[in-house]
Protein backbone atom coordinates (compact mmCIF):
# COMPACT_ATOMS: atom_id res chain seq x y z
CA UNK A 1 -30.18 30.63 -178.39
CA UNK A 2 -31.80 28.23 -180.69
CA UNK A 3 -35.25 27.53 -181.08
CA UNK A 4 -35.14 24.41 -179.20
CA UNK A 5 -33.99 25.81 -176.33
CA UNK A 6 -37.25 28.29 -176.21
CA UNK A 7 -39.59 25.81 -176.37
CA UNK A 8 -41.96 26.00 -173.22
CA UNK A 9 -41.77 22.26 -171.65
CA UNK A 10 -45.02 20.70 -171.81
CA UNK A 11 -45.20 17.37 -170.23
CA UNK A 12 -46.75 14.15 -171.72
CA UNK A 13 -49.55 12.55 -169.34
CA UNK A 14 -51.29 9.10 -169.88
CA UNK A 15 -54.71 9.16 -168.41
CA UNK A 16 -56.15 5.72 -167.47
CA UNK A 17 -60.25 6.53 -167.54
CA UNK A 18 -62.27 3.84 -165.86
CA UNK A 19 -65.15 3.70 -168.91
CA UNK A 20 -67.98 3.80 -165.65
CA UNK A 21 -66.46 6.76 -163.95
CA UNK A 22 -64.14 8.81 -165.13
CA UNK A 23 -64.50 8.94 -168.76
CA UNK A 24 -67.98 9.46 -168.18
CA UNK A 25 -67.18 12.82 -166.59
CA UNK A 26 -64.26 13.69 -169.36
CA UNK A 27 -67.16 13.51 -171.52
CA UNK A 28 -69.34 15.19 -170.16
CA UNK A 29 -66.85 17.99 -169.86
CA UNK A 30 -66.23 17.87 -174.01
CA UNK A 31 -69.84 17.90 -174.12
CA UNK A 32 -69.80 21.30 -171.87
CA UNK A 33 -66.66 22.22 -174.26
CA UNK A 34 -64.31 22.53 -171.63
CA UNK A 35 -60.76 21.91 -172.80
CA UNK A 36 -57.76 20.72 -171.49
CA UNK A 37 -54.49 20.23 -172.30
CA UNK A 38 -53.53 18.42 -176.28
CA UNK A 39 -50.12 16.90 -173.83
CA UNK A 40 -52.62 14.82 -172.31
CA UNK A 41 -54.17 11.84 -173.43
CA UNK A 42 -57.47 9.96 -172.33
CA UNK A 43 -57.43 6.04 -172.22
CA UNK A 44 -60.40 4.45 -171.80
CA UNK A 45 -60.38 1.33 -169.34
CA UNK A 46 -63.16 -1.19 -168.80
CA UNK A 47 -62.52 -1.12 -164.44
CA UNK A 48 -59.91 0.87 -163.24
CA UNK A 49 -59.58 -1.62 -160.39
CA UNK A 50 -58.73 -4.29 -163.00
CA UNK A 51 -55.72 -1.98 -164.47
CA UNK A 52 -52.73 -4.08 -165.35
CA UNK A 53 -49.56 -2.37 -163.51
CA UNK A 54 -47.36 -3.36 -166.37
CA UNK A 55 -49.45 -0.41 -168.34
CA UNK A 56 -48.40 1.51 -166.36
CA UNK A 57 -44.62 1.23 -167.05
CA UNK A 58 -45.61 0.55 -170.38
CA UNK A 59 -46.23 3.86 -170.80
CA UNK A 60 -43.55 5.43 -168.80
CA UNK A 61 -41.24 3.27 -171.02
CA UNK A 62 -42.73 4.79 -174.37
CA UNK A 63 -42.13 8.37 -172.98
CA UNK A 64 -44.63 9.63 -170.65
CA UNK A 65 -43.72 12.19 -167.87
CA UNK A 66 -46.64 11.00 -165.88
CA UNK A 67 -49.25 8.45 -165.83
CA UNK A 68 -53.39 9.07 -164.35
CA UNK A 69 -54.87 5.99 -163.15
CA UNK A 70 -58.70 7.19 -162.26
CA UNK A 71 -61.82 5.34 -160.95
C-alpha cells in the first residue's frame, strides 16, 4: 500500500459568496472563530444573481469537485 493510496479524499469546493449575503455571514462566522473546511474556498461576488454561468464551469474545468453558488 503506498501512501497515496491512504490518503483520506477530501474534495475541492468553490464557494460563490454574494458580498451582501452570504459572505457577510462567512464572516461573521470567522469573527465567532468557527472553522470550516481548508478544501473549501470562499469567492466573493458583487450579486449572486448577476453570477456568470461560465464561472461556473470555469471552475469545474480547473479541478473543482463541486461548485456553491449562494445569495
Amino acid at each position: 500500500m503506498s501512501i497515496e493510496e491512504n490518503k483520506e479524499y477530501t474534495p475541492k469546493i468553490i464557494v460563490f459568496a454574494c458580498n451582501w449575503c452570504t459572505y457577510a455571514a462567512a464572516d461573521l462566522a470567522g469573527l465567532n472563530h468557527l472553522e470550516y473546511p481548508a478544501s473549501v474556498r470562499i469567492i466573493r461576488t458583487p450579486c449572486s444573481g448577476r453570477m456568470d454561468p461560465n464561472l461556473v464551469l470555469r471552475a469545474f474545468n480547473r479541478g473543482a469537485d463541486g461548485v456553491l453558488l449562494s445569495g
